[in-house]
C-alpha atoms as a PDB file:
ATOM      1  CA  UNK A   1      41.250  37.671 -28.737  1.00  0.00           C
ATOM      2  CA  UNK A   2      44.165  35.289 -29.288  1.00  0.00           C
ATOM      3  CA  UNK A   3      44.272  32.609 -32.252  1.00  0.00           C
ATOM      4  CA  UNK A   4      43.918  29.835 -29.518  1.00  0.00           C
ATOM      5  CA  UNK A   5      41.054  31.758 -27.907  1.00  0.00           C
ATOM      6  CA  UNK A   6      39.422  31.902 -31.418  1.00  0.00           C
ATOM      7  CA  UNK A   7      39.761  28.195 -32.614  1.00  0.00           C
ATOM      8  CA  UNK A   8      38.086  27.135 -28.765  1.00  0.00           C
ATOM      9  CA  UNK A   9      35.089  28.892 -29.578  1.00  0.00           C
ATOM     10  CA  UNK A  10      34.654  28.118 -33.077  1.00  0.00           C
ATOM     11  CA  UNK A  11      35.306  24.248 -32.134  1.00  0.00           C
ATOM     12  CA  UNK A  12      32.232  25.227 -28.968  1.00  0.00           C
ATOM     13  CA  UNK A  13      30.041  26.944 -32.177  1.00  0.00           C
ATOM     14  CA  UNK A  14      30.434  23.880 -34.306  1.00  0.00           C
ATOM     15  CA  UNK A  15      29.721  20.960 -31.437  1.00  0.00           C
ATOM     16  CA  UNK A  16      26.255  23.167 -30.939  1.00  0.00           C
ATOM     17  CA  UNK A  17      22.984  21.217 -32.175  1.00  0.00           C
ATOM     18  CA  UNK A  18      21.729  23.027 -34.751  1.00  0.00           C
ATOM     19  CA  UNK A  19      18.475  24.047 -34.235  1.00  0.00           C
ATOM     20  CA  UNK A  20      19.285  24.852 -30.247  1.00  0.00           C
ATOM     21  CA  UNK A  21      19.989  28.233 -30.075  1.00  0.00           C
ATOM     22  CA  UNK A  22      16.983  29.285 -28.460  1.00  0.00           C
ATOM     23  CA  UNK A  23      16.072  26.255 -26.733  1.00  0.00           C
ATOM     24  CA  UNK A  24      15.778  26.101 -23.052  1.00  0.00           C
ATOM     25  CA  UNK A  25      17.729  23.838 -20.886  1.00  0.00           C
ATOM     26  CA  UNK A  26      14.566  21.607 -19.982  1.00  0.00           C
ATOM     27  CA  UNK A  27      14.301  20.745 -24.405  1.00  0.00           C
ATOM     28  CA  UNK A  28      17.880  19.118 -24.027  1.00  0.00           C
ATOM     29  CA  UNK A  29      16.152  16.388 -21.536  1.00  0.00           C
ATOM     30  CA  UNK A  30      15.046  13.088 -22.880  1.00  0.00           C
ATOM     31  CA  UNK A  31      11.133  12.697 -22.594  1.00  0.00           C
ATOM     32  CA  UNK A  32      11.595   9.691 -20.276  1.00  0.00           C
ATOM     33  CA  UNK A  33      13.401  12.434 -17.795  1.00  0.00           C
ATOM     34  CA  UNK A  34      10.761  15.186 -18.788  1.00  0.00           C
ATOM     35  CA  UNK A  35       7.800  12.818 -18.058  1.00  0.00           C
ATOM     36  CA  UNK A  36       9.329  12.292 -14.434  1.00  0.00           C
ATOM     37  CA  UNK A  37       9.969  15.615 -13.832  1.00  0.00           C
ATOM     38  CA  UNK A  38       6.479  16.607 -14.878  1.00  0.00           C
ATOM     39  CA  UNK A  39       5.111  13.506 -12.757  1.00  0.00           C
ATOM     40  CA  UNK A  40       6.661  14.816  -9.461  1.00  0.00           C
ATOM     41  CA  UNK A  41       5.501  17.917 -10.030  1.00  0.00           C
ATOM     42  CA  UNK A  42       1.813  16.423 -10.804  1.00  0.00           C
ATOM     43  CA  UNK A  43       1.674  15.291  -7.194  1.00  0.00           C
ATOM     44  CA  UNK A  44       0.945  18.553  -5.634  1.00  0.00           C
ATOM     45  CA  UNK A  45      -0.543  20.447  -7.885  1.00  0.00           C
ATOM     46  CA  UNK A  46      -2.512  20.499 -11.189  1.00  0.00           C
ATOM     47  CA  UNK A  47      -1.800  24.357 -11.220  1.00  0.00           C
ATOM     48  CA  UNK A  48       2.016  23.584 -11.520  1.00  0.00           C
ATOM     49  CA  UNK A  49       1.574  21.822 -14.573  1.00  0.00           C
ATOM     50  CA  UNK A  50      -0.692  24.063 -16.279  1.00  0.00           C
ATOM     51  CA  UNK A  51       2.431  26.334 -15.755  1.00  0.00           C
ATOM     52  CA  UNK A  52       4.869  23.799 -16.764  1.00  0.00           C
ATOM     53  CA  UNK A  53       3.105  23.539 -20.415  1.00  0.00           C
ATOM     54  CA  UNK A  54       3.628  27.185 -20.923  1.00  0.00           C
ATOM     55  CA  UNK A  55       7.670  26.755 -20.512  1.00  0.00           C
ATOM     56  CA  UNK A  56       8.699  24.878 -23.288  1.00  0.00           C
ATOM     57  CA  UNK A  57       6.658  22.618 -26.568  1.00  0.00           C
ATOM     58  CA  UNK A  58       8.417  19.591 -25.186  1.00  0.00           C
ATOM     59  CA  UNK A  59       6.978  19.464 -21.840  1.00  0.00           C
ATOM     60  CA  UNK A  60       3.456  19.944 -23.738  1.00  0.00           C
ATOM     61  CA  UNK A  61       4.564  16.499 -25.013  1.00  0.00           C
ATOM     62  CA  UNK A  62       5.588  15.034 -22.118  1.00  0.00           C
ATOM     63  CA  UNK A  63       2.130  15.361 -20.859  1.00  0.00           C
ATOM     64  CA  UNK A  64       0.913  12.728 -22.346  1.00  0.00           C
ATOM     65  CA  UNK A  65       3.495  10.583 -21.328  1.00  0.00           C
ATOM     66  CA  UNK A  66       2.419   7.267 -19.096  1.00  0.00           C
ATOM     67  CA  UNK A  67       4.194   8.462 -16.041  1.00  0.00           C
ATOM     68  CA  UNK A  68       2.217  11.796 -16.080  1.00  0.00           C
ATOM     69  CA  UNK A  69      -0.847  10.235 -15.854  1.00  0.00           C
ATOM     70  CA  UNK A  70      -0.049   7.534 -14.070  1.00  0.00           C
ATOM     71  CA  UNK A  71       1.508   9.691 -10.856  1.00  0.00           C
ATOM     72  CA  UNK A  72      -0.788  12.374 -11.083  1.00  0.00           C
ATOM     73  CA  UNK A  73      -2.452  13.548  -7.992  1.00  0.00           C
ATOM     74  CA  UNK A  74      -6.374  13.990  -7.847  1.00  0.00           C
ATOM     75  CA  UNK A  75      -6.734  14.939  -3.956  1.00  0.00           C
ATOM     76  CA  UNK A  76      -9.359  17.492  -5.040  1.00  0.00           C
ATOM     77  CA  UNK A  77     -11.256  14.733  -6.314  1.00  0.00           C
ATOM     78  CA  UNK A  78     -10.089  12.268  -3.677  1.00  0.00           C
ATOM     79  CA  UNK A  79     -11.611  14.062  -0.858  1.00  0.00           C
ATOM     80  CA  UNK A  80     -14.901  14.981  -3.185  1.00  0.00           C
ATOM     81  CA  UNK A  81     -15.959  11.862  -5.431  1.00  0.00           C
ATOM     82  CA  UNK A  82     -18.721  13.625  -6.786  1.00  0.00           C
ATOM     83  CA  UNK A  83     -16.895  16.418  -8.443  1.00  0.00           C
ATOM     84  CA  UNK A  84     -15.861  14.116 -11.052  1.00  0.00           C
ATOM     85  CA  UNK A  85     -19.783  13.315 -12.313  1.00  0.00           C
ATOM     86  CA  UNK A  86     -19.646  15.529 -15.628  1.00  0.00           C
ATOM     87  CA  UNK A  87     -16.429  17.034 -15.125  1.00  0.00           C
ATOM     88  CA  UNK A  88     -12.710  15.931 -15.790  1.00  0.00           C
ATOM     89  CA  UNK A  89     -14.535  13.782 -17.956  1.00  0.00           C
ATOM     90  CA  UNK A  90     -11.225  13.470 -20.022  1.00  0.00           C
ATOM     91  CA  UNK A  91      -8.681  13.294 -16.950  1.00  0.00           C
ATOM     92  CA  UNK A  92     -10.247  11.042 -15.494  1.00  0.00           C
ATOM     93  CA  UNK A  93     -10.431   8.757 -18.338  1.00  0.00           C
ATOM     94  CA  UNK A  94      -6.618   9.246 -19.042  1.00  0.00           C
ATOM     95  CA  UNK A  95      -5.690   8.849 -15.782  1.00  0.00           C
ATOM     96  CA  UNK A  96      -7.796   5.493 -15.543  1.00  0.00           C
ATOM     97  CA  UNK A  97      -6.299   4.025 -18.525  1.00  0.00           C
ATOM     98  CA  UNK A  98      -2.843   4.445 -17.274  1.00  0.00           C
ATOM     99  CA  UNK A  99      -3.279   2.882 -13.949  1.00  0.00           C
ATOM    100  CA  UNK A 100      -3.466   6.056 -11.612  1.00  0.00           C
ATOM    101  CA  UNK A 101      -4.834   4.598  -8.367  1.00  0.00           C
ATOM    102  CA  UNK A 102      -6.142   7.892  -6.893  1.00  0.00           C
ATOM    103  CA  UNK A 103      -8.214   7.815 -10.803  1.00  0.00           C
ATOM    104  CA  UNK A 104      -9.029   3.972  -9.777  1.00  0.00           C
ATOM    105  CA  UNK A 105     -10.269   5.309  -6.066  1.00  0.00           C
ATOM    106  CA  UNK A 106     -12.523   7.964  -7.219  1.00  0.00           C
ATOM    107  CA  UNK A 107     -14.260   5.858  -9.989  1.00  0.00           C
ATOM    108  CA  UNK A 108     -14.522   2.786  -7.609  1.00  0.00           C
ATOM    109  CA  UNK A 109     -16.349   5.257  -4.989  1.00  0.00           C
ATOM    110  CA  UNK A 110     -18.432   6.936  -7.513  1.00  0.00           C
ATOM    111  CA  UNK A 111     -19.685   3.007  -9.421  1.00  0.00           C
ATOM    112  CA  UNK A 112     -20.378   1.639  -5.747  1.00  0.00           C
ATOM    113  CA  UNK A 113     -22.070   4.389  -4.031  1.00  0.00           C
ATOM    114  CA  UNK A 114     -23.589   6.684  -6.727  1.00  0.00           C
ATOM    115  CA  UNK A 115     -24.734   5.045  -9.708  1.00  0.00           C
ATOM    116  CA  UNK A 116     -25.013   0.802  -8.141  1.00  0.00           C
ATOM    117  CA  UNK A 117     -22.635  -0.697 -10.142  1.00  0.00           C
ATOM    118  CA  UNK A 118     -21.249  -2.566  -7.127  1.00  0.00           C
ATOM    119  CA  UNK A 119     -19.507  -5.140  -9.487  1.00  0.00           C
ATOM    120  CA  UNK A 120     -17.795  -2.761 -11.501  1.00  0.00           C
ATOM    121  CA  UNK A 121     -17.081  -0.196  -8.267  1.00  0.00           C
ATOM    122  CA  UNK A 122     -15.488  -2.830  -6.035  1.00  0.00           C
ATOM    123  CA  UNK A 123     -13.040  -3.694  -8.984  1.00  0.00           C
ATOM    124  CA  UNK A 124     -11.651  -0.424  -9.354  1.00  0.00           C
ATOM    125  CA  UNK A 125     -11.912  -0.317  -5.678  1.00  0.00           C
ATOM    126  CA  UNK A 126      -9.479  -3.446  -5.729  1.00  0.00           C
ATOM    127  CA  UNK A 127      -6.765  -1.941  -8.462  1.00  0.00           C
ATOM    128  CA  UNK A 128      -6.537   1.043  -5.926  1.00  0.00           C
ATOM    129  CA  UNK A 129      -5.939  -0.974  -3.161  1.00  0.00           C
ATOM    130  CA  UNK A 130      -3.514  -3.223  -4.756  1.00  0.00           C
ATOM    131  CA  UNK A 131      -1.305  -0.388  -6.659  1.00  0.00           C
ATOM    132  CA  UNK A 132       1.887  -0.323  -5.787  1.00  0.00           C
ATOM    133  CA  UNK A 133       1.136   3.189  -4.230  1.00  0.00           C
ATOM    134  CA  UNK A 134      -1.771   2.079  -2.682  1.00  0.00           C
ATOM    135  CA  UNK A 135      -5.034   4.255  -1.520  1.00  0.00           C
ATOM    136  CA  UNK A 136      -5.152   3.784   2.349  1.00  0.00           C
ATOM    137  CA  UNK A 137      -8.955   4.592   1.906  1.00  0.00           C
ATOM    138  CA  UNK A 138      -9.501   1.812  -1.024  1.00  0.00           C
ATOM    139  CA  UNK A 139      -7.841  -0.769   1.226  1.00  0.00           C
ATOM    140  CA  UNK A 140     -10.612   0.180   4.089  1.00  0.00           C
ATOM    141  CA  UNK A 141     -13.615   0.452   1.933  1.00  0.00           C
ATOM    142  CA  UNK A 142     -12.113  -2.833   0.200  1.00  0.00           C
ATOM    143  CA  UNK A 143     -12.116  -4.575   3.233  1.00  0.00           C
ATOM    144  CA  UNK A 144     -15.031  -3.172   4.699  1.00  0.00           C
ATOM    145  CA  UNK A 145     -17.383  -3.664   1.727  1.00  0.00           C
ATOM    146  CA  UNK A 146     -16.197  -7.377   1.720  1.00  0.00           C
ATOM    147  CA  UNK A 147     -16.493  -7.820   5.747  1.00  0.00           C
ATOM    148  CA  UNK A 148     -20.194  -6.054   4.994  1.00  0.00           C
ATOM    149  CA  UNK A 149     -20.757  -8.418   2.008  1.00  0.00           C
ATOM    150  CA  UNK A 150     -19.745 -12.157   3.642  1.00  0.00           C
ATOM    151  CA  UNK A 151     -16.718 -12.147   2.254  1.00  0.00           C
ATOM    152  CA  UNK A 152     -15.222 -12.265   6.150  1.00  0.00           C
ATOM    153  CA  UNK A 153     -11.655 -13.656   5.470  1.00  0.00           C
ATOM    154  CA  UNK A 154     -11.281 -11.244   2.394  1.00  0.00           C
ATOM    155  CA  UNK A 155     -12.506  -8.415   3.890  1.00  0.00           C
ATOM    156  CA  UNK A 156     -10.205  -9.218   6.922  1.00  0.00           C
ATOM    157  CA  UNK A 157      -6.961  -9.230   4.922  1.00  0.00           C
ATOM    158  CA  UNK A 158      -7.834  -6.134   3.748  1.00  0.00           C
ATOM    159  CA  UNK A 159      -8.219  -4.444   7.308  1.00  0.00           C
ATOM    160  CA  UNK A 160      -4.950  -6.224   8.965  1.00  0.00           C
ATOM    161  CA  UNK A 161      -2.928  -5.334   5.657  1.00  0.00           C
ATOM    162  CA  UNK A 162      -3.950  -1.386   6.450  1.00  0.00           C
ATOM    163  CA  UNK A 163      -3.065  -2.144  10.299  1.00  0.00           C
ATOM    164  CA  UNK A 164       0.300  -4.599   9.482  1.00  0.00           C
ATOM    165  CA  UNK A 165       2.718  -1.199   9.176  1.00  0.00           C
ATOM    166  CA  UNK A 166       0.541   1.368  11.220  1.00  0.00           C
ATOM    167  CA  UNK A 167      -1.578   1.431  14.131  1.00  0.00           C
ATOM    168  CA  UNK A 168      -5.710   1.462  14.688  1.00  0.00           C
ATOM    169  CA  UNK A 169      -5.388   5.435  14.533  1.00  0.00           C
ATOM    170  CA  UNK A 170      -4.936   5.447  10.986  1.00  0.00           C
ATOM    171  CA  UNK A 171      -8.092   2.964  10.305  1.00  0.00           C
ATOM    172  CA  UNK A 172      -9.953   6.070  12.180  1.00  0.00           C
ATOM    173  CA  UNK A 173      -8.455   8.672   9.801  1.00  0.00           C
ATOM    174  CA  UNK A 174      -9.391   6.351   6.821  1.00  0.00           C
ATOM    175  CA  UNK A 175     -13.244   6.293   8.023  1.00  0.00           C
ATOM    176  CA  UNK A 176     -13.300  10.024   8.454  1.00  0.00           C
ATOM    177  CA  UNK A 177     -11.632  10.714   5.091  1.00  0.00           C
ATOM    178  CA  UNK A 178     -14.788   8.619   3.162  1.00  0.00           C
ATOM    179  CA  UNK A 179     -17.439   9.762   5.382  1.00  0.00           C
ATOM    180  CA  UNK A 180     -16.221  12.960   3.706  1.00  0.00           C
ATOM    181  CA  UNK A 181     -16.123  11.565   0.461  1.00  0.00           C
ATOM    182  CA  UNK A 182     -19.494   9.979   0.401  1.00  0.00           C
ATOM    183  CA  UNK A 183     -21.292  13.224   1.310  1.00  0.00           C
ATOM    184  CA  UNK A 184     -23.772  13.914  -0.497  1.00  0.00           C
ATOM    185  CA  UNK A 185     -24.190  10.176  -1.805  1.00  0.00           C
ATOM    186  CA  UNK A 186     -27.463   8.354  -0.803  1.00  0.00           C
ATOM    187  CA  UNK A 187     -26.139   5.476   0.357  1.00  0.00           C
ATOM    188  CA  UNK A 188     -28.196   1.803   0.503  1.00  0.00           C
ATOM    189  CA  UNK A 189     -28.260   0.389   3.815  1.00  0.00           C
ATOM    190  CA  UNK A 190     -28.529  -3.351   1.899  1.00  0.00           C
ATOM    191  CA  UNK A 191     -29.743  -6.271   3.776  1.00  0.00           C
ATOM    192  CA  UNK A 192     -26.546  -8.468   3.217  1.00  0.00           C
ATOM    193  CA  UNK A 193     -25.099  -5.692   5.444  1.00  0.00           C
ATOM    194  CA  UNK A 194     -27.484  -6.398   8.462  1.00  0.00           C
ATOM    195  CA  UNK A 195     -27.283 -10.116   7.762  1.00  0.00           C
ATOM    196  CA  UNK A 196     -22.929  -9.969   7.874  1.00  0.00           C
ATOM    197  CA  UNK A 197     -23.250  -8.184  11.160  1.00  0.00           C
ATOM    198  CA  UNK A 198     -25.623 -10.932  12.825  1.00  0.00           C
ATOM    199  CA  UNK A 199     -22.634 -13.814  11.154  1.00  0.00           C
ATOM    200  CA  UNK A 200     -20.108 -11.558  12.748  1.00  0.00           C
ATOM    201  CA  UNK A 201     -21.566 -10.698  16.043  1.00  0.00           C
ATOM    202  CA  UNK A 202     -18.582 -11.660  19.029  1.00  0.00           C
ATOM    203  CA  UNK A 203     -18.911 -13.290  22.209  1.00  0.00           C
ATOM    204  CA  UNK A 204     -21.555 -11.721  24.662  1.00  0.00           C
ATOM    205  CA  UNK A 205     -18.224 -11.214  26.447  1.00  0.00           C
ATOM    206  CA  UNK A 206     -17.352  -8.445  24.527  1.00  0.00           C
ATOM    207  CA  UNK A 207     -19.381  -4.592  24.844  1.00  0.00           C
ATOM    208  CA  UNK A 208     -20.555  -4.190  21.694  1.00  0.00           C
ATOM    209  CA  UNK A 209     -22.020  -0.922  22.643  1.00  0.00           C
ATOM    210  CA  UNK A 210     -18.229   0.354  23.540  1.00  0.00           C
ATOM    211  CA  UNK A 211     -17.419   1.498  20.222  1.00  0.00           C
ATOM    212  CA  UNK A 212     -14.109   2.783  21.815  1.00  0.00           C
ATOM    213  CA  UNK A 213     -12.771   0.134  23.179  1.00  0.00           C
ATOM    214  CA  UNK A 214     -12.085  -3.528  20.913  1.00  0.00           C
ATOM    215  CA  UNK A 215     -10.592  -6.450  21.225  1.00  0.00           C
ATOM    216  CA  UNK A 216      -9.370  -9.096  18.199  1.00  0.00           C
ATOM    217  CA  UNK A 217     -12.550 -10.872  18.874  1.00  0.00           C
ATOM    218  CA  UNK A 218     -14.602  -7.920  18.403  1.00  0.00           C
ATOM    219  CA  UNK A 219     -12.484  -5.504  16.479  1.00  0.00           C
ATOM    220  CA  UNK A 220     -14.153  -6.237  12.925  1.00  0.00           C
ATOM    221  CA  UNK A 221     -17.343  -6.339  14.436  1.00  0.00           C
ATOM    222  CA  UNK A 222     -17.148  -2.830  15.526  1.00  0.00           C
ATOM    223  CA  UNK A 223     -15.912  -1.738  12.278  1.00  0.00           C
ATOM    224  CA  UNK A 224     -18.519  -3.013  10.236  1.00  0.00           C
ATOM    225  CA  UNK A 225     -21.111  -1.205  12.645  1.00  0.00           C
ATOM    226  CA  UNK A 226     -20.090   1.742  11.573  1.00  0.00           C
ATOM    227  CA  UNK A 227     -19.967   1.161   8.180  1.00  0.00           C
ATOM    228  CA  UNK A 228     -23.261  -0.224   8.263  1.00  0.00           C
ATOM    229  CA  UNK A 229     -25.409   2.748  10.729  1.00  0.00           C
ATOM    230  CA  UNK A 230     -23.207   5.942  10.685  1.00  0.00           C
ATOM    231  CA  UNK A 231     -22.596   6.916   6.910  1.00  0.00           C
END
């Protein structure tokens, strides 16, 4: 090895941290990066992070980091509500506190439908739908529990904000996701319900016995019936 070869790598020795000689790549990351990285990865699987905490002491860190929580994906819980009665008791409440809307989604289905706290389940209901990453199925049971409720214009907005970038197809897809995640919920047919339907009822000139087929005038109408009989 040359002189010049020599004082390189003693000036590459002495501009190393101490400290990071067995550190991995990922510890050299600020936490702001860390907590992104470790959000991403959040949103497809839970597994993946249970691995990512066993790489390095500063992603155990990062887990606790806003971001983590806040873009962590619950679709186990999405599809199943009542999963989350006694269990993630601690996830969830993390993930609530930092705004997660999937969290927000789950807790507004589970205060509505399974324990009557309709106040307190159509608010979370609301922060889901309003996220900036909103739940498709908050906006619809939003809208629909409003429509169902009086609340026509609200519940309205609601609806025509889910249709304004999509088509009718994914309103479909919304109802089949939350008859799937209200199984095994004894749901209250309440009498508000039956008396919206009668205040909403269209012209005789529309079928309502076509469930297939709608028109603007009858559109919401035909919603709300199946809300209302086919949970």
């Amino acid at each position: 090895m040359t002189g010049k070869q020599r004082a390189s790598k003693l000036r590459q020795h002495q501009a190393k941290p101490l400290g990071t000689e067995n550190s991995t790549p990922l510890d050299a990351l600020p936490r702001d990066v860390i907590s992104k990285i470790i959000g991403i990865v959040g949103q497809t699987s839970r597994a993946d992070i249970s691995n990512c905490l066993l790489t390095c002491k500063e992603i155990g860190k990062s887990v606790d980091d806003v971001q983590v929580f806040k873009r962590l994906e619950l679709q186990m819980l999405q599809r199943q509500p009542l999963l989350a009665v006694g269990n993630y008791t601690d996830l969830m409440m993390k993930c609530l506190i930092h705004a997660n809307p999937t969290a927000h989604y789950v807790q507004g289905v589970l205060e509505y439908f399974y324990y009557d706290n309709t106040i307190a389940g159509l608010h979370f209901l609301e922060k889901a739908a309003n996220a900036p990453s909103p739940i498709n199925e908050a906006i619809y049971l939003t809208g629909m529990i409003n429509l169902c409720s009086g609340e026509f214009e609200i519940g309205k907005k609601y609806i025509d904000h889910l249709l304004r970038n999509t088509n009718e197809s994914v309103v479909e897809e919304c109802w089949e996701k939350i008859k799937t995640a209200l199984h095994g919920i004894g749901i209250l047919r309440k009498q508000e319900y039956i008396n919206s339907l009668w205040a909403m009822m269209p012209p005789y000139m529309c079928n309502i016995n076509d469930m297939q087929n709608t028109c603007e005038k009858c559109f919401h109408y035909k919603l709300m019936v199946k809300f209302v009989f086919m949970m």
